[in-house]
Protein backbone atom coordinates (compact mmCIF):
# COMPACT_ATOMS: atom_id res chain seq x y z
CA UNK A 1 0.00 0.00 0.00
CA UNK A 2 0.92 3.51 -1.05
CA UNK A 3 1.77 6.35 1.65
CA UNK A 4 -1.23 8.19 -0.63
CA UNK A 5 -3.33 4.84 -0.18
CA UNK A 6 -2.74 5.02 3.45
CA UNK A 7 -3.61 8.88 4.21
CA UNK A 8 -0.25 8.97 4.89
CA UNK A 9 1.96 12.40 3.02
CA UNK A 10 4.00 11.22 0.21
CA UNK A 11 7.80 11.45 0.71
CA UNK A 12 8.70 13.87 -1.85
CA UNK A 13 12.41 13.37 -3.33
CA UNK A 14 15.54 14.20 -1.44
CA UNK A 15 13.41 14.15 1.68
CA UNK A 16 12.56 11.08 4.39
CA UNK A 17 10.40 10.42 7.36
CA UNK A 18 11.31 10.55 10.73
CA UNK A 19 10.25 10.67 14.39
CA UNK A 20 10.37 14.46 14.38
CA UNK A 21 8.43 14.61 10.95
CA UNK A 22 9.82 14.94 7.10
CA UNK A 23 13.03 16.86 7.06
CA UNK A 24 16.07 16.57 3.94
CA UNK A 25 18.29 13.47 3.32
CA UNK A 26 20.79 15.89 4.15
CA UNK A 27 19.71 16.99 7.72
CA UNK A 28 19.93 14.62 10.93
CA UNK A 29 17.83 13.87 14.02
CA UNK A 30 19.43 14.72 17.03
CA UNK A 31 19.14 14.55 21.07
CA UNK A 32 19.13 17.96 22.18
CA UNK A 33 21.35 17.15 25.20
CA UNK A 34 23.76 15.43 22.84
CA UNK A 35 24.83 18.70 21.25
CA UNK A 36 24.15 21.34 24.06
CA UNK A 37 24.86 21.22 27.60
CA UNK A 38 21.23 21.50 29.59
CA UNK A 39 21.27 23.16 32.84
CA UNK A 40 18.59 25.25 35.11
CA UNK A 41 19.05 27.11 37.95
CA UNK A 42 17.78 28.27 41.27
CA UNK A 43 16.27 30.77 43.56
CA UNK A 44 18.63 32.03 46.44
CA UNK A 45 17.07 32.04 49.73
CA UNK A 46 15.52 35.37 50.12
CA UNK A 47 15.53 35.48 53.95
CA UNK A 48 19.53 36.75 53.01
CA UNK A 49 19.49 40.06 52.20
CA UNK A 50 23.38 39.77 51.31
CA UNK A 51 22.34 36.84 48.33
CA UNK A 52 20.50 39.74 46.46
CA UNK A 53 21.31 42.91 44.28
CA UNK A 54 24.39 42.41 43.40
CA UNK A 55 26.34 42.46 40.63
CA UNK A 56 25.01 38.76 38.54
CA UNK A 57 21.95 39.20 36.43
CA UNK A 58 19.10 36.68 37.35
CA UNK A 59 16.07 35.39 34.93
CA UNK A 60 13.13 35.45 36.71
CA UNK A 61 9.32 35.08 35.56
CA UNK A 62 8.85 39.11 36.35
CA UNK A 63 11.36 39.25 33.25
CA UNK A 64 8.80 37.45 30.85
CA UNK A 65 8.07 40.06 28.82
CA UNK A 66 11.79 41.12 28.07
CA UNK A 67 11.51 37.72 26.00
CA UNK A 68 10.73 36.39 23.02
CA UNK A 69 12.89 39.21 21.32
CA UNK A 70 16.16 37.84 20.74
CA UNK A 71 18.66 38.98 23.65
CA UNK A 72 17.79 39.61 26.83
CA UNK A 73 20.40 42.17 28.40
CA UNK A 74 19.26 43.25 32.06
CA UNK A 75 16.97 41.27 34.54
CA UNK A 76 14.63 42.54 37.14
CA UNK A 77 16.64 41.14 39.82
CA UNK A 78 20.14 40.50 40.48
CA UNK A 79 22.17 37.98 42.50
CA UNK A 80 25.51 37.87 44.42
CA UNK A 81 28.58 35.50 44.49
CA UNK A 82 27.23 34.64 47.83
CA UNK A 83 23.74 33.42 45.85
CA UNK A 84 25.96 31.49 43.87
CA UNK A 85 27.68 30.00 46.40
CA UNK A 86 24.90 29.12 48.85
CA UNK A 87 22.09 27.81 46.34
CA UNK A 88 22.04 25.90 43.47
CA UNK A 89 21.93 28.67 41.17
CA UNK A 90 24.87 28.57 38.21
CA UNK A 91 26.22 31.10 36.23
CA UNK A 92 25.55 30.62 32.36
CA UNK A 93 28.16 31.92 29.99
CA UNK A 94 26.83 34.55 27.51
CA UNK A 95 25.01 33.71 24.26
CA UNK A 96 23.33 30.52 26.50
CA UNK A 97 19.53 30.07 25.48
CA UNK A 98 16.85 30.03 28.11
CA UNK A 99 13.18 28.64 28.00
CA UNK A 100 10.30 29.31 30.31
CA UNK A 101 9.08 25.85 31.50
CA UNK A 102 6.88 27.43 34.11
CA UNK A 103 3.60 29.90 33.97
CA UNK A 104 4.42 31.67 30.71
CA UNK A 105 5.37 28.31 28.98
CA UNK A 106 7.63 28.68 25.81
CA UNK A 107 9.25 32.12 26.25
CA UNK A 108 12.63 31.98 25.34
CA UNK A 109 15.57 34.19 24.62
CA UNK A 110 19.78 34.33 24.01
CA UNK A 111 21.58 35.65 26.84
CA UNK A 112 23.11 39.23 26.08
CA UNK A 113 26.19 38.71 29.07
CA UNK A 114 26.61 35.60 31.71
CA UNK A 115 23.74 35.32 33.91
CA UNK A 116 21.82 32.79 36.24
CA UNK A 117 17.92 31.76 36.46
CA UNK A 118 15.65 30.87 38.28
CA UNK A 119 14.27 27.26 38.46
CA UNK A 120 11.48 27.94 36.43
CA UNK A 121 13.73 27.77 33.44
CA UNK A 122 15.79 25.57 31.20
CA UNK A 123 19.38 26.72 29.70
CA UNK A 124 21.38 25.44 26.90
CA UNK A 125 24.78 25.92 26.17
CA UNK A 126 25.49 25.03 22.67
CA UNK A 127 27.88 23.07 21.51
CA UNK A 128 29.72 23.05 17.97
CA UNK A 129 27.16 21.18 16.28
CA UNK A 130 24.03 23.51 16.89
CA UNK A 131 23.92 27.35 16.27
CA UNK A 132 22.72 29.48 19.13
CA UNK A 133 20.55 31.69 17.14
CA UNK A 134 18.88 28.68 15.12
CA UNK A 135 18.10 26.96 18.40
CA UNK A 136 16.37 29.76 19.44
CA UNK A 137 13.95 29.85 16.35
CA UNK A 138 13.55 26.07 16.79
CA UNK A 139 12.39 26.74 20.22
CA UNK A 140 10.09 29.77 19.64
CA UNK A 141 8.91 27.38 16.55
CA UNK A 142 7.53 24.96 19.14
CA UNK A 143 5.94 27.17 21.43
CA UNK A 144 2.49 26.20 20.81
CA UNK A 145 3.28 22.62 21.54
CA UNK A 146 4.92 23.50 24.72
CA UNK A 147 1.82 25.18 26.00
CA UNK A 148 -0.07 22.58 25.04
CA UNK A 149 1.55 19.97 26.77
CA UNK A 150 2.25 21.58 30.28
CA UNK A 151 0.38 20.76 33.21
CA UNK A 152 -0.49 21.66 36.58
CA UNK A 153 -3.56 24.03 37.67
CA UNK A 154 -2.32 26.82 39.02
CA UNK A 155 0.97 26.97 37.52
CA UNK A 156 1.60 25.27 34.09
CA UNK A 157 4.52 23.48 34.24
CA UNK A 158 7.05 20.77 32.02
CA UNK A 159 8.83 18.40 33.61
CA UNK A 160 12.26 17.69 32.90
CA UNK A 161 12.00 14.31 31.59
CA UNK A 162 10.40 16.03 28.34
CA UNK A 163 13.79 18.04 28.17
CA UNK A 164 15.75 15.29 28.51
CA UNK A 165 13.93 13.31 25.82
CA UNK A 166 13.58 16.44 23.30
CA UNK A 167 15.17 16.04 20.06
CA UNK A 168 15.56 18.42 16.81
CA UNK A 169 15.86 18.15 13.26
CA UNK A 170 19.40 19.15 12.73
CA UNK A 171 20.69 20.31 9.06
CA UNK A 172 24.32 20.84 8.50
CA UNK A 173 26.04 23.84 10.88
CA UNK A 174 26.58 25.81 7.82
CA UNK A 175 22.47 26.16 6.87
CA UNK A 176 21.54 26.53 10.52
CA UNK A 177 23.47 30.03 10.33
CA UNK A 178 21.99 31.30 6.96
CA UNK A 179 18.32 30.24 8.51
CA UNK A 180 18.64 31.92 12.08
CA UNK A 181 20.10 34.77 10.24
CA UNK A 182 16.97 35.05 7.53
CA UNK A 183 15.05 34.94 10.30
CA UNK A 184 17.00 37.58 12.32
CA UNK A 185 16.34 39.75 9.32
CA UNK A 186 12.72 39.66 9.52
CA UNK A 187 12.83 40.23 13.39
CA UNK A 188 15.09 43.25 12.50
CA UNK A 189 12.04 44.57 10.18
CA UNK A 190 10.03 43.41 12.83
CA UNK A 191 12.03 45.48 15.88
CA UNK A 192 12.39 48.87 13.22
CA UNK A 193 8.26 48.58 12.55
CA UNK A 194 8.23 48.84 16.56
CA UNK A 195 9.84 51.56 17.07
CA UNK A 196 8.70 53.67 14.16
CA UNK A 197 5.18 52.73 15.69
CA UNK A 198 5.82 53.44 19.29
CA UNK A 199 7.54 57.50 17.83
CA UNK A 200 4.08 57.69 15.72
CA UNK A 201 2.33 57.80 19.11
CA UNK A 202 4.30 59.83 21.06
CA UNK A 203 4.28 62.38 18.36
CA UNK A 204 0.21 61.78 18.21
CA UNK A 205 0.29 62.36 22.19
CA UNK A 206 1.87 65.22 21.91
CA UNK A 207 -0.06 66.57 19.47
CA UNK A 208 -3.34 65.64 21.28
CA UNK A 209 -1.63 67.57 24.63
CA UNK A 210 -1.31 70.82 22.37
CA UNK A 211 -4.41 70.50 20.01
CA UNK A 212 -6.92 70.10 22.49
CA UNK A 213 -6.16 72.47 25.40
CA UNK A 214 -5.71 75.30 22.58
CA UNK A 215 -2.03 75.54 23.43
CA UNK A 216 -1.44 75.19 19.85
CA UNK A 217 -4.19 76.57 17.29
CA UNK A 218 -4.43 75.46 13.82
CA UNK A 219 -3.86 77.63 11.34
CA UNK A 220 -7.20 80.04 10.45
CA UNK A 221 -8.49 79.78 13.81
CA UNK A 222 -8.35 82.26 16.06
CA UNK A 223 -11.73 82.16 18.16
CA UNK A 224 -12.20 82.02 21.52
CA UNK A 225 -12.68 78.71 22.92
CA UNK A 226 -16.24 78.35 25.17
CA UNK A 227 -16.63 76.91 28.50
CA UNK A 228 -19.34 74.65 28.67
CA UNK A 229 -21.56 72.76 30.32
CA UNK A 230 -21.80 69.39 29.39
CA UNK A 231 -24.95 68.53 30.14
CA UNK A 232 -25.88 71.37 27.69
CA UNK A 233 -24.00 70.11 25.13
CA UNK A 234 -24.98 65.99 25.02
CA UNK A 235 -28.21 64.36 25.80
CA UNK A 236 -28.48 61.02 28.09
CA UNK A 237 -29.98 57.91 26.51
CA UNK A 238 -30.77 55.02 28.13
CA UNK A 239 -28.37 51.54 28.03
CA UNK A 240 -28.92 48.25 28.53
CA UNK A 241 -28.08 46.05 31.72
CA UNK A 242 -27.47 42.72 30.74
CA UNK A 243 -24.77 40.66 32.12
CA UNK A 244 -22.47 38.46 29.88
CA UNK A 245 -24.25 35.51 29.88
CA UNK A 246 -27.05 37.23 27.83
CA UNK A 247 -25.66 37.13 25.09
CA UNK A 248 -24.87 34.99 22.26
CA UNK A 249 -22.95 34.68 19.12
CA UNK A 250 -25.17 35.58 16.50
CA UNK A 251 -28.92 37.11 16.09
CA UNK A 252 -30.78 39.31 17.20
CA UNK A 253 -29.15 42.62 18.11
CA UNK A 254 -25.35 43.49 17.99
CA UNK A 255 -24.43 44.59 21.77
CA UNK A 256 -21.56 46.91 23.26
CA UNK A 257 -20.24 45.75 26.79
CA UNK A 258 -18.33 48.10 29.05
CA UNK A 259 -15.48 45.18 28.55
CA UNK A 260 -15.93 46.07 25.03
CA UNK A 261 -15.04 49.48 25.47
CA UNK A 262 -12.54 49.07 28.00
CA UNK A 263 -10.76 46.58 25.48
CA UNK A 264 -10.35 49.14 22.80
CA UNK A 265 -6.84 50.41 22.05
CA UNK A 266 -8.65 53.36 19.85
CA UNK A 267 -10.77 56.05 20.16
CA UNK A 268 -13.22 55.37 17.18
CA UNK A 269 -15.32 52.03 17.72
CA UNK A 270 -15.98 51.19 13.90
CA UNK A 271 -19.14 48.48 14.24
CA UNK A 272 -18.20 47.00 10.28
CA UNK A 273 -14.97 45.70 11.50
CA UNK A 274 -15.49 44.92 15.64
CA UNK A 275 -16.90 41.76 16.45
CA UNK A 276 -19.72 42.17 18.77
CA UNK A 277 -22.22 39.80 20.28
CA UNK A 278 -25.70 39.87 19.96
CA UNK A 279 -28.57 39.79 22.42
CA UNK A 280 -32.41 38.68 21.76
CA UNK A 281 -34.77 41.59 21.16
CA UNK A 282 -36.76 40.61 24.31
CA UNK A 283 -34.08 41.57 26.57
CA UNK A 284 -33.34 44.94 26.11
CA UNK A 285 -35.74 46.85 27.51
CA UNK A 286 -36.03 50.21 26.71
CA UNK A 287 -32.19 51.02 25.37
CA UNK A 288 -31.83 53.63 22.57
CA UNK A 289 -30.88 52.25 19.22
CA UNK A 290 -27.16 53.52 18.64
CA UNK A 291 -26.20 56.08 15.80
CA UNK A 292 -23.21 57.20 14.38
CA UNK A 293 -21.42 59.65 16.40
CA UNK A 294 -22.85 58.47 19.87
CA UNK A 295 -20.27 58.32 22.54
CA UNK A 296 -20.39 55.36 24.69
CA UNK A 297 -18.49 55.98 28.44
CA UNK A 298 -17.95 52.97 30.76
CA UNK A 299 -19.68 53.91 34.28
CA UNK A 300 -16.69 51.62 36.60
CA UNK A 301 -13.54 50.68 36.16
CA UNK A 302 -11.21 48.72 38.48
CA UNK A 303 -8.40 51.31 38.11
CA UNK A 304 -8.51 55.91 38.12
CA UNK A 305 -6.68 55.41 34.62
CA UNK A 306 -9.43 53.56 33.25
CA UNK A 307 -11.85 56.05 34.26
CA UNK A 308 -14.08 57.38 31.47
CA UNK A 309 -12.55 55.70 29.02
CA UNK A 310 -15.20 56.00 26.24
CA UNK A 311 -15.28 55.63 22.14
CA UNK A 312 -17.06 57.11 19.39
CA UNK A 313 -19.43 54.65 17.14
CA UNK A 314 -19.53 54.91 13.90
CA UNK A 315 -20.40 52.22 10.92
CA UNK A 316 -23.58 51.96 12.61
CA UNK A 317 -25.73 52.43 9.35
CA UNK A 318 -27.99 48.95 8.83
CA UNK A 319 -27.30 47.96 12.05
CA UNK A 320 -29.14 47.31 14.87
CA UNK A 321 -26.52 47.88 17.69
CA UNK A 322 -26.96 49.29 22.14
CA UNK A 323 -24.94 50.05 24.48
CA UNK A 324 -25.05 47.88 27.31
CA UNK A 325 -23.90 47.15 30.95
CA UNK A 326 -21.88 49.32 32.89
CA UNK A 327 -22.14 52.26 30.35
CA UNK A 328 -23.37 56.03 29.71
CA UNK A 329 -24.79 56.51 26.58
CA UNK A 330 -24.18 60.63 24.90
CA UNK A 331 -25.62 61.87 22.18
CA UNK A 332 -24.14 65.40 20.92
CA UNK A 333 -26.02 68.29 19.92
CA UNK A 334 -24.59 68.73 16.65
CA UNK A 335 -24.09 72.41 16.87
CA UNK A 336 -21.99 71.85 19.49
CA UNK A 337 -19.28 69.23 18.52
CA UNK A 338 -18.30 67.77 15.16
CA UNK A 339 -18.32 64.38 13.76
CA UNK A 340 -15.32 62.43 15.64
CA UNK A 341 -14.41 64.91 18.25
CA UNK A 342 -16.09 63.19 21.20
CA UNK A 343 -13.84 60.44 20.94
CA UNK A 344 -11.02 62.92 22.05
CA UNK A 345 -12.75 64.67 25.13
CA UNK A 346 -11.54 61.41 27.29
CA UNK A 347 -7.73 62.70 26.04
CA UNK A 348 -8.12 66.22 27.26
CA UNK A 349 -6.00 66.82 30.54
CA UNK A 350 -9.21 69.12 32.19
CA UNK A 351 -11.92 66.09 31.31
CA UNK A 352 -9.53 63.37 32.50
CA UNK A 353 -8.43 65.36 35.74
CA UNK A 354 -12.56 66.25 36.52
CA UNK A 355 -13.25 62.52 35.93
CA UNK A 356 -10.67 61.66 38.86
CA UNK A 357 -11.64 63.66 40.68
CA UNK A 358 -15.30 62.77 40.73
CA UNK A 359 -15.29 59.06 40.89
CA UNK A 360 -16.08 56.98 43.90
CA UNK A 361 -15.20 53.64 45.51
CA UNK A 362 -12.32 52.25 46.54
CA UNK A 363 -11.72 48.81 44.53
CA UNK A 364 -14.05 49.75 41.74
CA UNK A 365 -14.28 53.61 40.88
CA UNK A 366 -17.76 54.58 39.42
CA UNK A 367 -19.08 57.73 37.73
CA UNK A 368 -22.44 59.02 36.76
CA UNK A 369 -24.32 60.66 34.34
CA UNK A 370 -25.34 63.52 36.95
CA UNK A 371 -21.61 64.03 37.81
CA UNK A 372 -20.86 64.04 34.14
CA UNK A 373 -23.46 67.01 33.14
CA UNK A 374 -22.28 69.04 36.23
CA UNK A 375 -18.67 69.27 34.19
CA UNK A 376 -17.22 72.62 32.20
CA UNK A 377 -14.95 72.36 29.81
CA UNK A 378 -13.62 74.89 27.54
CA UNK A 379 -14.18 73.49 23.90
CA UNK A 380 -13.24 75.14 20.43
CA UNK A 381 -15.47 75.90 17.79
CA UNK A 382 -16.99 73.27 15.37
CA UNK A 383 -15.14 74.09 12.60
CA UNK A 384 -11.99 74.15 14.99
CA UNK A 385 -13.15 70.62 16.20
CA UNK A 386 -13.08 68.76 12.71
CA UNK A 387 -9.87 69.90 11.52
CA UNK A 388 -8.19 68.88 14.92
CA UNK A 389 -10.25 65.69 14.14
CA UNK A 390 -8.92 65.68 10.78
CA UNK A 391 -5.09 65.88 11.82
CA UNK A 392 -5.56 62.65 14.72
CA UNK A 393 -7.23 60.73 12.43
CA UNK A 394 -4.42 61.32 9.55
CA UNK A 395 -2.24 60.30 12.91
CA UNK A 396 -4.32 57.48 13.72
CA UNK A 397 -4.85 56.02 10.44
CA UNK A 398 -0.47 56.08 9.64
CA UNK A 399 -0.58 54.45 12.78
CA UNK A 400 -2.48 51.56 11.69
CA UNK A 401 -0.69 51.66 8.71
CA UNK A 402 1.69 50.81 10.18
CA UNK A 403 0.77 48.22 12.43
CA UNK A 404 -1.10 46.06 9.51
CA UNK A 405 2.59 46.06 7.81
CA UNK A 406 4.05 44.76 11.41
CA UNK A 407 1.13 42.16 11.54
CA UNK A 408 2.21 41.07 8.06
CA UNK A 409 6.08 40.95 8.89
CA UNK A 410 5.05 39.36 11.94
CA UNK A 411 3.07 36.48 9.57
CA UNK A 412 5.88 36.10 7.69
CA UNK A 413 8.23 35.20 10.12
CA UNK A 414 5.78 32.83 11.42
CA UNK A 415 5.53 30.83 7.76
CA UNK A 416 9.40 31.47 7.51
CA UNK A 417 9.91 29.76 10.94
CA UNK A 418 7.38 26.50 9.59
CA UNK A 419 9.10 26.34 6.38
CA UNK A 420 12.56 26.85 7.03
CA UNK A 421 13.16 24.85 10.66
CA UNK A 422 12.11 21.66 8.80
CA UNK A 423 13.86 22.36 5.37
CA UNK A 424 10.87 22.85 3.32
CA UNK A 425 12.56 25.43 1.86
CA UNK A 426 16.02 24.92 2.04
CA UNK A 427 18.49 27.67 1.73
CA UNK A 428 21.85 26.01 0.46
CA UNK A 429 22.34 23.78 -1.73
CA UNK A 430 22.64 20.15 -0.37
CA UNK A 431 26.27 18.64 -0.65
CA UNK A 432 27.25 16.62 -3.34
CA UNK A 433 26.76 13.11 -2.74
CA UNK A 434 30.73 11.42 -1.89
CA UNK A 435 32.08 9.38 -5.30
């Protein structure tokens, strides 16, 4: 019977079947700790103050999110020779790989200098048979199936029999260095797109800090700006106050939960692009059908920074869509604020400062729609709104820009990684068979 008969993919040519799946003729199956030196590490007894902040870096879990890109250089903790010397703790030379085998499963990393780490890691020193860098790839390659396979309830865990056990699909020393450094390249694009991102908003930030407090005019306006009172300015619709389990996955009417809003990363909620869920008609009571340009502002948050937060609908049109629990629904009087400028009024140092300073509670802060009409706030002129509107959303939208060409290196790398790490697509030429 044929591998095709059986289900079973075909071998294609210069290629063969093995316990880590199809690799090349050319490439090898190999023990990881028969061509790296495996070690862990320890936690020195924190009772000693004299074990701790000194002059050896320590991996830790709190340094989780300083991995996964590349090098890590500095730790959130540091150890002395004394917490060398009095734990089990080891001191890894530089350019040693590290994986998370506890909580956040999979993370891994190259050490920047020598360092030690915590038990909740492994470390491999490599030897001359296995490049650093395309160990590291391998391992982020397999991160899904390491958080698939670790157990425990509170803490996921791997035991070290799995490590001991784990073996790799090995092509020649030579190709392991031109893949890790094709993928290095992409993370390069990857790290640049970051960056350029992360200046994008601090310019926008700064622009919102001098845009909408008037510090900064626009050019052709030169009016003065009008303190109002909100509560002259919106109107106060009623919401919905259905918990989660209300609602469903399709049918019936499209639903906004404070979670929802507190989830957004933008000001602008655009309902042809968000997934939402839905909610039977019979539930709703008497909440106002949204329209474009209604401001939705969560009532409670479990933090002062989270206050307020609110977005701006739009891409309401054909839709059947409320707000729901935990929120205050605004309508603007049109003659008072232009299309788009609501979402900002959560980013303007007088609103956010007022909002503070009106909330209540202690673990949950909570505001009202009473509180909220009581407010002034000087605001600009229409016209002066939607060009400031016009300028953040040019902002916005390069923003986004940008990050859709991140999320595409970022897919890249990924089908790099799957292609490349088990010589789909090989990058050298494979030797010449001996005479």
């Amino acid at each position: 019977m044929t591998d095709r008969q059986a289900g079973v993919e075909e071998v294609p040519p210069g290629y063969k079947r093995t316990e880590v799946g199809m690799i090349p003729e050319d490439w090898s199956v190999s023990l990881l700790d028969s061509i790296a030196v495996r070690g862990s590490g320890h936690t020195p007894d924190k009772k000693h103050p004299e074990y701790w902040d000194g002059s050896i870096p320590w991996i830790s879990l709190a340094d989780s999110p300083k991995l996964d890109n590349g090098y890590i250089y500095e730790t959130t903790s540091t150890i002395t020779p004394a917490g060398i010397q009095n734990s089990s703790a080891v001191i890894h030379p530089p350019e040693t790989v590290v994986l998370t085998r506890d909580a956040g499963v999979g993370k891994s990393a190259i050490m920047g200098q020598a360092m030690a780490v915590s038990q909740h890691f492994m470390a491999w020193r490599c030897g001359p048979n296995i490049n650093n860098h395309f160990l590291y790839y391998w391992l982020q390659s397999k991160k899904g199936e390491f958080e698939r396979i670790a157990i425990g309830n509170t803490i996921k865990t791997i035991g070290l029999p799995y490590f001991k056990n784990l073996k790799i699909p090995l092509p020649h020393i030579h190709e392991q260095y031109t893949i890790a450094t094709a993928l290095s390249d992409v993370d390069g694009l990857i790290r640049a797109l970051d960056a350029l991102i992360e200046k994008k908003r601090a310019i926008k930030q700064a622009a919102m800090q001098q845009l909408l407090t008037g510090k900064m005019r626009l050019p052709g306006f030169t009016g003065k700006w009008e303190t109002k009172r909100l509560g002259d300015t919106i109107t106060f619709l009623p919401t919905a106050n259905n918990p989660r389990a209300d609602l469903n996955d399709d049918g019936g009417i499209q639903y906004i939960h404070y979670g929802d809003v507190h989830a957004q990363t933008k000001p602008v909620l655009d309902c042809t692009v968000c997934v939402l869920p839905y909610i039977d008609r019979g539930k709703i009571g008497n909440a106002t059908y949204l329209e474009d340009g209604d401001l939705i502002m969560v009532d409670a948050s479990e933090d002062l920074e989270g206050t307020g937060k609110s977005v701006e609908v739009q891409g309401i049109s054909g839709k059947n869509v409320i707000a729901g629990l935990h929120t205050i629904l605004c309508r603007g009087n049109p003659e008072q604020w232009a299309r788009g400028f609501k979402a900002y009024l959560q980013f303007i140092p007088a609103f956010k400062l007022a909002l503070t300073r009106i909330a209540t509670g202690i673990s949950v802060y909570a505001i009202s729609k009473n509180h909220i009409a009581e407010l002034e706030l000087a605001l600009p002129p229409v016209p002066e709104q939607g060009a400031i509107v016009s300028i953040l959303s040019d902002m916005d939208a390069g923003i986004a820009a940008l990050e859709r060409r991140r999320e595409k290196a970022e897919q890249i790398k990924q089908g790099m990684m799957q292609q490349l790490l088990t010589g789909r697509i090989p990058l050298v030429e494979p030797p010449e068979p001996a005479a």
